[in-house]
Protein backbone atom coordinates (compact mmCIF):
# COMPACT_ATOMS: atom_id res chain seq x y z
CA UNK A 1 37.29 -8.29 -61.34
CA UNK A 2 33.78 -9.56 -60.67
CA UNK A 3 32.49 -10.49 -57.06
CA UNK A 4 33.67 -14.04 -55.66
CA UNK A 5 30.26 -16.30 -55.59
CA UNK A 6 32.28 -18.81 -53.43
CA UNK A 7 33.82 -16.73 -50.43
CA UNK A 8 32.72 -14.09 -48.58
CA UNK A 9 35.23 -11.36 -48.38
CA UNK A 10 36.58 -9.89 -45.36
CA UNK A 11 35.00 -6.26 -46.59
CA UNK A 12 31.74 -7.77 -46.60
CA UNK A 13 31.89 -9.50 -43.40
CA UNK A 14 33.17 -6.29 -41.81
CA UNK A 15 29.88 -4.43 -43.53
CA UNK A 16 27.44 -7.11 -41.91
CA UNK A 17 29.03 -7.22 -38.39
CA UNK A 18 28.53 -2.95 -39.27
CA UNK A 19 24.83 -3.15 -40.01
CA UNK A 20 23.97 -4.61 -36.28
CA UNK A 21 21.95 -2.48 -33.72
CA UNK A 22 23.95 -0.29 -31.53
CA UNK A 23 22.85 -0.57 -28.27
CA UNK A 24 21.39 2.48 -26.49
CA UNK A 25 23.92 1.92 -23.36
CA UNK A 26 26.55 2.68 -25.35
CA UNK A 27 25.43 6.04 -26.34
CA UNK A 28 26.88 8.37 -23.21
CA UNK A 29 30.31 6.29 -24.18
CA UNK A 30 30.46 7.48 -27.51
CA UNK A 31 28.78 11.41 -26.37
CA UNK A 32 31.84 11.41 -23.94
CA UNK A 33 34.23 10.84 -27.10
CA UNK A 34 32.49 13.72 -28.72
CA UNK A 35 33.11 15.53 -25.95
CA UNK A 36 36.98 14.69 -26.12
CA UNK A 37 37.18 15.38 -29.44
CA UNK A 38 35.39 18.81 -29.45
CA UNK A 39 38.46 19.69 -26.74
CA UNK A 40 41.42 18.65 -28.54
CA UNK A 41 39.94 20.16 -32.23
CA UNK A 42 39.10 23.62 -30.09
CA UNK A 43 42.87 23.71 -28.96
CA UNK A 44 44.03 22.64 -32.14
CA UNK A 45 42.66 25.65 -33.83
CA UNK A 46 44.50 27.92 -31.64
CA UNK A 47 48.01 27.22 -33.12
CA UNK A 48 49.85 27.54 -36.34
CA UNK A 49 48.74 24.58 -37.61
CA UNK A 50 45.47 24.97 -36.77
CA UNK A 51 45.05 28.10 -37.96
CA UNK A 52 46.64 27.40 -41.26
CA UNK A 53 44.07 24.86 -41.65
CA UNK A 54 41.29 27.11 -41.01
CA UNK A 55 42.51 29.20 -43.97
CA UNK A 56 42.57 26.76 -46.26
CA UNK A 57 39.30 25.67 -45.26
CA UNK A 58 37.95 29.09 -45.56
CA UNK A 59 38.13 28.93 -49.43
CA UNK A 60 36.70 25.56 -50.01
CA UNK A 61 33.36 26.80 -50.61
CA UNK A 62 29.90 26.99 -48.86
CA UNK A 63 27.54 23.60 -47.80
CA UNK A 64 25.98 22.46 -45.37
CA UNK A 65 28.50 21.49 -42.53
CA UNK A 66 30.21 23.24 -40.23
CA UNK A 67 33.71 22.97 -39.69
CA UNK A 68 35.78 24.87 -36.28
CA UNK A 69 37.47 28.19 -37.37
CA UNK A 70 36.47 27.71 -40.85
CA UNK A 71 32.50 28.24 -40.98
CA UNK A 72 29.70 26.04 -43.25
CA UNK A 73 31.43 23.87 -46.06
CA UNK A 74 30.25 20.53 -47.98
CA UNK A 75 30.63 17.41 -45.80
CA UNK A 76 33.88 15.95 -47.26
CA UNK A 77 35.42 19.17 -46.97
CA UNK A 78 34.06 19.79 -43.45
CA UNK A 79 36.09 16.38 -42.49
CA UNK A 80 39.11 17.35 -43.61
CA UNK A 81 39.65 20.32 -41.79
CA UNK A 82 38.17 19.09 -38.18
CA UNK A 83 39.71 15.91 -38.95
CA UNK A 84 42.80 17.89 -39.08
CA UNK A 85 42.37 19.84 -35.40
CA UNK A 86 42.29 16.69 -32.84
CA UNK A 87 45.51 15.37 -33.30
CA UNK A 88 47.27 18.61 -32.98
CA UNK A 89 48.18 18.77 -29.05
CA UNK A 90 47.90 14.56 -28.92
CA UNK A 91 45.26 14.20 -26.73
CA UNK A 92 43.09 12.20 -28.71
CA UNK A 93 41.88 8.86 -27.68
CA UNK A 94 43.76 5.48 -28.60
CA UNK A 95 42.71 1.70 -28.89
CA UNK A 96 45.95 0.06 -27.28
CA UNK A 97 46.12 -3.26 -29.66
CA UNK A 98 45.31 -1.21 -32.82
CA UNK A 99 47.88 1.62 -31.44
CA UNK A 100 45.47 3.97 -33.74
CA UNK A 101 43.48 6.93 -32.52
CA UNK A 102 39.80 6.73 -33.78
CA UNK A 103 38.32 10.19 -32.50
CA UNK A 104 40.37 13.14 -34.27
CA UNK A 105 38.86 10.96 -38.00
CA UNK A 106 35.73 9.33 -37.44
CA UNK A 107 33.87 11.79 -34.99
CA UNK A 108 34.83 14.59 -37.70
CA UNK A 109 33.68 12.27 -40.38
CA UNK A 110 30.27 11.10 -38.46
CA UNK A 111 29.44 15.07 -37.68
CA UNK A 112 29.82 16.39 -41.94
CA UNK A 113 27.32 13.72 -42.79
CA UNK A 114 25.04 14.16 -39.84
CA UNK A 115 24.74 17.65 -40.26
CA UNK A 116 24.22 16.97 -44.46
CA UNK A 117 21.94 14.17 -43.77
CA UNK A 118 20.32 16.55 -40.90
CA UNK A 119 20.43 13.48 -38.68
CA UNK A 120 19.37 13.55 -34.94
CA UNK A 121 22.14 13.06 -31.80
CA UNK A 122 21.20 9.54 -31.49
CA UNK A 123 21.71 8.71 -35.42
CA UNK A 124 25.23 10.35 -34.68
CA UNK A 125 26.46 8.46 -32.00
CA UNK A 126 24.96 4.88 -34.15
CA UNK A 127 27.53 5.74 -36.50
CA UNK A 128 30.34 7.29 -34.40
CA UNK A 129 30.43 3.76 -32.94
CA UNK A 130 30.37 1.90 -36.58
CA UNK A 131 33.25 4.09 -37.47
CA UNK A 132 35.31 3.23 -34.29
CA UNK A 133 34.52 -0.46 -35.12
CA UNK A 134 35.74 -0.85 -38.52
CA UNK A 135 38.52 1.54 -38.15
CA UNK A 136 40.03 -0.41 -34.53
CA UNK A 137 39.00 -4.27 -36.46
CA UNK A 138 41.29 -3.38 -39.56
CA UNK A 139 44.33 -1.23 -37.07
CA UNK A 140 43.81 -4.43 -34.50
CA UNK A 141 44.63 -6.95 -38.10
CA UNK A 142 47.45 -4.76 -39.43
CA UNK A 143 50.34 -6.02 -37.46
CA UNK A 144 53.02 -4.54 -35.82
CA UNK A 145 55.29 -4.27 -39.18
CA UNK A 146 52.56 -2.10 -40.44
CA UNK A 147 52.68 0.02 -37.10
CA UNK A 148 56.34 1.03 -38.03
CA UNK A 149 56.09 2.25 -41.48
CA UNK A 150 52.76 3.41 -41.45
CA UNK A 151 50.47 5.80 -39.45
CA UNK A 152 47.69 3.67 -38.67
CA UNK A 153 45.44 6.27 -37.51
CA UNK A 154 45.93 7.56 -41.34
CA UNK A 155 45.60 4.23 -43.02
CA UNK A 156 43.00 2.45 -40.93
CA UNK A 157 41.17 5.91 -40.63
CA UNK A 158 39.68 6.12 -43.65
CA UNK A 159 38.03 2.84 -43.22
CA UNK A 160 36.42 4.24 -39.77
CA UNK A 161 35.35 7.43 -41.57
CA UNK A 162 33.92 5.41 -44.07
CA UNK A 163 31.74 3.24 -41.80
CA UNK A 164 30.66 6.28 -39.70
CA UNK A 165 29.24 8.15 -42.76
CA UNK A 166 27.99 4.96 -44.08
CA UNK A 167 25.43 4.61 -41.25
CA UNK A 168 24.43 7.98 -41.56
CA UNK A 169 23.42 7.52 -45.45
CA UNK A 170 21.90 4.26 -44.38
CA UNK A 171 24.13 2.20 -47.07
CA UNK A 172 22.97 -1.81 -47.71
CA UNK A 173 25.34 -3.75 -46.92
CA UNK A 174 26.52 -4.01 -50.55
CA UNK A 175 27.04 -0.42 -51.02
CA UNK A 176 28.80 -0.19 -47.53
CA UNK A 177 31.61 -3.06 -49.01
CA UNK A 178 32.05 -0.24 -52.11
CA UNK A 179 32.40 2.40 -49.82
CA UNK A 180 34.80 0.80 -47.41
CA UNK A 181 36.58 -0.54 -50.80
CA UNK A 182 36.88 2.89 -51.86
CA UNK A 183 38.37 4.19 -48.24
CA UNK A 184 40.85 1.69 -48.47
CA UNK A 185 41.86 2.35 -51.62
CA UNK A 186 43.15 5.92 -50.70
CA UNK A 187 44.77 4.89 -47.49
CA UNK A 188 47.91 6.83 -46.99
CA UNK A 189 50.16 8.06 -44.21
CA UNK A 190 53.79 7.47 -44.14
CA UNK A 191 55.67 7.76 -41.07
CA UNK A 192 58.71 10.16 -42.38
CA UNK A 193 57.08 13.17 -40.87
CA UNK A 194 57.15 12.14 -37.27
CA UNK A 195 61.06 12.13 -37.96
CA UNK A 196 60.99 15.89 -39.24
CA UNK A 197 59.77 19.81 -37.81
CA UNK A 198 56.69 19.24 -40.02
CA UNK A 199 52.64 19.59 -39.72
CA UNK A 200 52.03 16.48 -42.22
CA UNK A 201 50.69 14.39 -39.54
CA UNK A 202 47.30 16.30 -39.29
CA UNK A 203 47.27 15.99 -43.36
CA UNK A 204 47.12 12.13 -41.87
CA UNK A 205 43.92 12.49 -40.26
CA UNK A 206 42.13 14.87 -42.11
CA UNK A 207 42.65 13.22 -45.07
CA UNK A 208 41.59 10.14 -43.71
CA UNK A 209 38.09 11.41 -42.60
CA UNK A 210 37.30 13.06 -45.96
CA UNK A 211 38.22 9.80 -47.90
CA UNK A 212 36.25 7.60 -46.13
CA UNK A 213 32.93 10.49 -46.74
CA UNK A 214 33.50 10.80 -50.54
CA UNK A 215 33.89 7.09 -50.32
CA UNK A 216 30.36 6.36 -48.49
CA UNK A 217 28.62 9.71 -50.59
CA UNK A 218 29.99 7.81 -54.01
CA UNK A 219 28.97 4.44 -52.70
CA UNK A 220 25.39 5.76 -52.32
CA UNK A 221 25.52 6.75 -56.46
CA UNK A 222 26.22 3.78 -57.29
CA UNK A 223 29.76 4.21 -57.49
CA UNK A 224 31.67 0.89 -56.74
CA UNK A 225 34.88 -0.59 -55.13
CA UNK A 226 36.51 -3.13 -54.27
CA UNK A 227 34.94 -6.35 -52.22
CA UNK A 228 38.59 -7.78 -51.45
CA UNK A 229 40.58 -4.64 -50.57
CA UNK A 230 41.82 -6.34 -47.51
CA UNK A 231 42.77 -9.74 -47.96
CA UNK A 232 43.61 -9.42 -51.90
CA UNK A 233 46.19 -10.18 -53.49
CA UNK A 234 47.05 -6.56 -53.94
CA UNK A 235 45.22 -4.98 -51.41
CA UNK A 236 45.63 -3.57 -47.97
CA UNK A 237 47.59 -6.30 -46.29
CA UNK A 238 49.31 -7.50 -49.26
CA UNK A 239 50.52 -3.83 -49.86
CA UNK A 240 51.04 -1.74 -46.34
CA UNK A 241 51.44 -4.58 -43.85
CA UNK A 242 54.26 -7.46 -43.77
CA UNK A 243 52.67 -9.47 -40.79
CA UNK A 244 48.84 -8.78 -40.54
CA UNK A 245 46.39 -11.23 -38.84
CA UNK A 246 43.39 -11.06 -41.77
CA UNK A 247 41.49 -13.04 -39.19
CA UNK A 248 41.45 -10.51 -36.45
CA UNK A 249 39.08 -8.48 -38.24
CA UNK A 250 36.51 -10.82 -38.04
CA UNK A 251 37.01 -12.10 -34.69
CA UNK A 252 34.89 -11.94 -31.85
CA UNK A 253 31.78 -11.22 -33.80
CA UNK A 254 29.94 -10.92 -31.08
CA UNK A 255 31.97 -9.19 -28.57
CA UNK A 256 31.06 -6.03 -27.09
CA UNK A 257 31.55 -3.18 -29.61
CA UNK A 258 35.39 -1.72 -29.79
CA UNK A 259 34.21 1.73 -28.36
CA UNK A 260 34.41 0.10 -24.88
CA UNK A 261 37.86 -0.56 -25.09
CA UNK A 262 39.13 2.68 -26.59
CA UNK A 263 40.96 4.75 -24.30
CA UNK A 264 41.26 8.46 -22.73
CA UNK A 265 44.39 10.79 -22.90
CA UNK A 266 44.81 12.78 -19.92
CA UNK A 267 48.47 14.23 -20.72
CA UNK A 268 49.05 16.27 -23.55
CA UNK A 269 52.13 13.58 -24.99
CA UNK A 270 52.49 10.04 -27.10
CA UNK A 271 50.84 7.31 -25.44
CA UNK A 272 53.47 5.96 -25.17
CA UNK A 273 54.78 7.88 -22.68
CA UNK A 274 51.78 8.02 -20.57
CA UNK A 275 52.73 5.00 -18.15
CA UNK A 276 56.15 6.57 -18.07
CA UNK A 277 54.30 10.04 -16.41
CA UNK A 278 52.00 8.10 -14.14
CA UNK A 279 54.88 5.94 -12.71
CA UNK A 280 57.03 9.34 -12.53
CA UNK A 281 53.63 11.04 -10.43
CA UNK A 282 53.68 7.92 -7.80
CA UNK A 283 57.01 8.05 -7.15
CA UNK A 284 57.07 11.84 -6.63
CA UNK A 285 54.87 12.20 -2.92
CA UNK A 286 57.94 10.28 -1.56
CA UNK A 287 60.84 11.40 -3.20
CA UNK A 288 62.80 12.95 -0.13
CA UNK A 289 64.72 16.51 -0.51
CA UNK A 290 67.88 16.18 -2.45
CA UNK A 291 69.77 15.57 -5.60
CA UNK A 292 68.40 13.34 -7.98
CA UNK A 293 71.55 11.51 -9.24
CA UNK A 294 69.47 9.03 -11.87
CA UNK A 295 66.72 7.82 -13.41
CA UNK A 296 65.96 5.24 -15.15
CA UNK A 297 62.41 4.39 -16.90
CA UNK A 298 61.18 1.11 -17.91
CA UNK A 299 58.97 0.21 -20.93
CA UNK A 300 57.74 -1.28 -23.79
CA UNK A 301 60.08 -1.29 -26.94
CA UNK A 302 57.51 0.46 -29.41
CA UNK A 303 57.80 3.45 -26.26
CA UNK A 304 61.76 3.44 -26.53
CA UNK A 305 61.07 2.99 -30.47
CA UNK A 306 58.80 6.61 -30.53
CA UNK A 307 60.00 8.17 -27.65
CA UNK A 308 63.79 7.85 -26.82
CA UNK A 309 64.88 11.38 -27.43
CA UNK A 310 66.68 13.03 -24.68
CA UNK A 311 67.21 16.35 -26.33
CA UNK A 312 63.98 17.62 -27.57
CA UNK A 313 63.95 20.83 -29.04
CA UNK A 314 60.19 21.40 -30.56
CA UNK A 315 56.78 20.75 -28.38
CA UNK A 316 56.27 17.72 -30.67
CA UNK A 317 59.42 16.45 -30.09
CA UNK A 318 58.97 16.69 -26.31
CA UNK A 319 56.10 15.24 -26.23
CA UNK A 320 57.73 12.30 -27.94
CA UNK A 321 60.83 12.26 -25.31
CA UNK A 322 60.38 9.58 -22.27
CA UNK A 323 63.37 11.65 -20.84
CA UNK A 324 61.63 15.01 -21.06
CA UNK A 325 58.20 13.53 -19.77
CA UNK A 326 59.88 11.54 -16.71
CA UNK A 327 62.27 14.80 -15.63
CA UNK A 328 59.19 17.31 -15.98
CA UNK A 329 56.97 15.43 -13.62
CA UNK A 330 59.87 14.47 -11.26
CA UNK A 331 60.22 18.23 -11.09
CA UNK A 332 56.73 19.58 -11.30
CA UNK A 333 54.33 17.34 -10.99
CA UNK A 334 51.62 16.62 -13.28
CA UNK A 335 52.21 17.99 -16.65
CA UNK A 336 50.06 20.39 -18.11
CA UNK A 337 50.24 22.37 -21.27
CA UNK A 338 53.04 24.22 -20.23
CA UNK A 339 55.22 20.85 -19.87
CA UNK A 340 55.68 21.10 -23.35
CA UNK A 341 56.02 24.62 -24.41
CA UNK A 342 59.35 25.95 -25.31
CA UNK A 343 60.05 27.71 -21.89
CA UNK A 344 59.80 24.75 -20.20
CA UNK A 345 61.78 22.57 -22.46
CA UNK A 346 65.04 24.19 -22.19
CA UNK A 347 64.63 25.26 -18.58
CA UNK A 348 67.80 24.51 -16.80
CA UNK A 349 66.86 22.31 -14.28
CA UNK A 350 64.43 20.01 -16.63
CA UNK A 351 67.58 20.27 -19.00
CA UNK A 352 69.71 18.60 -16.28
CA UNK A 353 67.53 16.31 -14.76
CA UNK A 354 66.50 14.89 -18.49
CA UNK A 355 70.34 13.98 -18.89
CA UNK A 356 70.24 11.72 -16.23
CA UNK A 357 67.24 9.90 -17.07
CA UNK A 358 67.70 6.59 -18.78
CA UNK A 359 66.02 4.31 -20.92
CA UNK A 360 65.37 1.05 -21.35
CA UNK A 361 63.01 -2.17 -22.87
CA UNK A 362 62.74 -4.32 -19.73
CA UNK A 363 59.90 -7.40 -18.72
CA UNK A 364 57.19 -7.38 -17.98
CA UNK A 365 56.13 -4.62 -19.73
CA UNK A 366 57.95 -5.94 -23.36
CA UNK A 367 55.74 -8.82 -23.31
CA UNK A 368 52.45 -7.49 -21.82
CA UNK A 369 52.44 -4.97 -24.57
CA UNK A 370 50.18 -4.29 -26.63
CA UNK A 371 47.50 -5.33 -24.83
CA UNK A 372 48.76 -3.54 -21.49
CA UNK A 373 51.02 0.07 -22.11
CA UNK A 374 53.08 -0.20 -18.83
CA UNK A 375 56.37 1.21 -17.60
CA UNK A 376 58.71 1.47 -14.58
CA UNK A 377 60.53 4.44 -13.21
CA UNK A 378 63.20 4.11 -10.90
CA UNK A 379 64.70 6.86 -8.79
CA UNK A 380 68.52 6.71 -7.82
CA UNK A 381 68.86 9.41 -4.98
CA UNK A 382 72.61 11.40 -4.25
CA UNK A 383 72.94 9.03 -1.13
CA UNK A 384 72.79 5.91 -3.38
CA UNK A 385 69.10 5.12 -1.92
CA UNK A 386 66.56 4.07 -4.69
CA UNK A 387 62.85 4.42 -5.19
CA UNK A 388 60.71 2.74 -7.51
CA UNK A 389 56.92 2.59 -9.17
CA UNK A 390 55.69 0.40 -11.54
CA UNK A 391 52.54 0.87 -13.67
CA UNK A 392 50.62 -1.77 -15.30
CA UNK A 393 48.31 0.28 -17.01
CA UNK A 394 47.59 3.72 -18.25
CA UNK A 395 45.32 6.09 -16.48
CA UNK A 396 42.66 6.21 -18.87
CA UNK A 397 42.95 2.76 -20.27
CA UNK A 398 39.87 0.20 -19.33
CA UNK A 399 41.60 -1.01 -16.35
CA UNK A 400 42.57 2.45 -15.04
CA UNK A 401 39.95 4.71 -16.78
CA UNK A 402 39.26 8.19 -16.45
CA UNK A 403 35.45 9.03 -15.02
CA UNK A 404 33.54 11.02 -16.68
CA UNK A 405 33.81 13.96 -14.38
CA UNK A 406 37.48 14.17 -15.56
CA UNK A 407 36.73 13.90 -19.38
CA UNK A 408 34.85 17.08 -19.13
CA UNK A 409 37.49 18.70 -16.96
CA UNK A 410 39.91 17.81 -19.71
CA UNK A 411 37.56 19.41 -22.73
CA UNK A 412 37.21 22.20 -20.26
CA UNK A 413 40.37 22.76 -19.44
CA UNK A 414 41.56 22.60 -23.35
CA UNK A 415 38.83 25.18 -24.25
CA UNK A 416 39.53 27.11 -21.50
CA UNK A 417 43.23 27.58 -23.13
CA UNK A 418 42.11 28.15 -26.51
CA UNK A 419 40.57 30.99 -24.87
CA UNK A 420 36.98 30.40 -25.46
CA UNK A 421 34.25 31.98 -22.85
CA UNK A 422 33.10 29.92 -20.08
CA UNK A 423 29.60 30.60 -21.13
CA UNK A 424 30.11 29.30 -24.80
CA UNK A 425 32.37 26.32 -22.82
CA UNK A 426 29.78 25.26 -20.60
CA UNK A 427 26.73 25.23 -23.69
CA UNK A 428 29.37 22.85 -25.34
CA UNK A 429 29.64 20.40 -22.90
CA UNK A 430 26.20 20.38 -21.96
CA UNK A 431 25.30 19.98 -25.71
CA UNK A 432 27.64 17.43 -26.58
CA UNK A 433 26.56 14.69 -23.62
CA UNK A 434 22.94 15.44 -23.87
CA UNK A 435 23.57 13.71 -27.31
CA UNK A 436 23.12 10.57 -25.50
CA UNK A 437 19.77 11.48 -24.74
CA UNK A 438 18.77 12.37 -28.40
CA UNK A 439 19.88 16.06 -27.98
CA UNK A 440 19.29 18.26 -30.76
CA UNK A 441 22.90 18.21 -33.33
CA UNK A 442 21.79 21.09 -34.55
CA UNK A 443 22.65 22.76 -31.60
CA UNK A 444 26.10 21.66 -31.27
CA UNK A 445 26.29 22.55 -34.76
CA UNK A 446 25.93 26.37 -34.24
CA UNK A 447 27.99 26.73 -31.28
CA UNK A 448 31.03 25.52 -32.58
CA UNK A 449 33.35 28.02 -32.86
């Protein structure tokens, strides 16, 4: 169909609001996500998944990008398997009103073309923000029906890969609408295997960061797509998303870019349990000796939606459990890796304690969401006493976010257990923030492991 003369689409309005001048102060925000990443993708090579990744990336041939565990492959293919690492332990970073998680696809994406393009550290972080734009606009317009079929990270992800490699091929505006056309064409991502004992959900990500590169490399040939893949009549939101807001993508033109309001994971669970730990952690300096005889937590419905399971079996399922996150911390304190390995989760006294927990959807937190993740846990002690904590936000969300001093500890920490050198740890750090500064890619590029 050719190109309406009489409307501008929402794919090329999205391109121009792309195409405006990143400013400089936002470049030690998006080195710090870099950062993040490069933690949660080292990790995720160090399990099965990961490594089974690795493998398959091992075979897919020689170029000029370098992807973790798997050495130098072409940029598409260099996507796909570090877009496949950073969701692994779920530690990535999350946009709350998108509920998507921009970092494990677009910083893969924006890195493959870089390091094809040879780009410099301040070209990279240009188009790492770009990425996060487009990807959080569309997530932010996709509704909440949308959210329950569909992984949005997967679906909206290929439109953030897009934009990121966009940039870094320095795409008109017309041949950025093909390319995110393209993305959005492939965008895929089911929700069935967060119900099932299977590694799909990194196929989610990594999938999305190498569509949205092939769809930016074939958009600079020439190669075109479609100008109303959003709004058309059988396009994005027609297709994936019963209730979308088309206009959100748009909106706000001029607000601050979405980077800004993306935030930090500092436990290694859903999200959506987050508030859940952090109201657990206050309550636990005062809980007095003695039997816990309940607990019940307070949230949001999309966190009793995900993560109302109070017999976990797997890590991923225990991430996923409000029960199991609210009985470890009660016990233990703040939860670390081992929270969620198999030891812990059938350990007799996190068993027990986990049976008493309850949920429930309660106000204010059902109608402050999404724009505030909150939750309430409330202690019922053997003497029929009760303690209580409420958070309103996250730790790591804008209102309660995470310095940068503990955004390296995190990468460090996650590297540390992957069991790279604290030599080779402390190059990577150093490498990835002095990207704010124009650091060398290159750099970063042969250290990865």
């Amino acid at each position: 169909m050719p190109e309406r003369a009489d409307r501008t689409s929402l794919t090329d309005g999205l391109a121009a609001l792309l195409q405006r001048e990143v400013p400089q102060s936002l470049h030690a925000r998006a080195a710090l996500h870099v950062l993040d990443w490069l933690g949660c993708a080292v990790i995720g090579t160090a399990g099965q998944t990961g490594r089974k990744v690795a493998a398959h990336g091992a075979v897919l041939g020689g170029g000029p990008a370098r992807a973790v565990g798997a050495g130098w492959l072409a940029a598409p293919a260099a996507a796909f398997v570090n877009g496949a690492y950073g969701n692994v332990l779920e530690m990535d970073d999350i946009h709350r009103t998108a509920v998507l998680h921009p970092g494990p696809v677009v910083v893969p994406a924006a890195l493959a073309m870089a390091q094809q393009q040879g780009a410099g550290g301040g070209d990279v972080l240009d188009a790492l923000v770009r990425g996060y734009e487009a990807m959080i606009r569309i997530g932010r317009a996709a509704g909440p029906g949308h959210y329950r079929q569909w992984h949005p990270t997967a679906t909206c992800g290929a439109f953030g890969a897009a934009a990121a490699a966009a940039s870094l091929l320095r795409l008109d505006r017309r041949q950025t609408v093909w390319a995110l056309g393209n993305a959005g064409t492939q965008a895929a991502g089911p929700w069935q295997c967060r119900l099932e004992d299977a590694m799909s959900k990194q196929l989610h990500t990594a999938n999305a960061a190498r569509a949205g590169v092939t769809a930016a490399l074939l958009a600079a040939e020439g190669f075109t797509g479609p100008t109303e893949i959003l709004e058309g009549e059988l396009g994005f939101f027609a297709g994936l998303c019963p209730d979308p807001e088309p206009a959100l993508v748009l909106n706000g033109a001029n607000d601050d870019w979405q980077i800004a309001q993306t935030s930090f994971k500092p436990w290694p669970a859903c999200r959506h349990a987050h508030p859940t730990i952090d109201a657990a952690l206050a309550l636990r300096p005062e809980l007095p000796p003695g039997e816990i005889a309940a607990v019940i937590v307070r949230s949001y419905g999309d966190a009793l939606r995900y993560c109302d399971n109070d017999a976990p079996v797997t890590p991923l399922q225990a991430k996923f459990s409000l029960q199991h996150c609210a009985a470890a911390v009660l016990l233990h304190g703040p939860p670390g890796l081992e929270a969620f390995e198999p030891a812990a989760i059938v350990a007799p006294d996190t068993v027990a304690l986990r049976r008493r927990v309850r949920v429930e959807a309660a106000a204010p937190f059902t109608t402050a969401y999404p724009q505030h993740y909150g939750a309430g846990v409330d202690v019922v002690l053997a003497d029929g006493s009760k303690l209580s904590a409420d958070v309103v936000d996250a730790w790591g969300d804008p209102e309660q976010p995470m310095s940068a001093a503990a955004i390296e500890d995190k990468a460090r920490m996650l590297m540390t257990a992957a069991g790279l050198e604290a030599g080779r740890i402390d190059t990577l750090v150093a490498v990835s923030l002095a990207l704010a500064d124009g650091g060398d890619l290159e750099t970063l590029t042969e250290e990865l492991p």
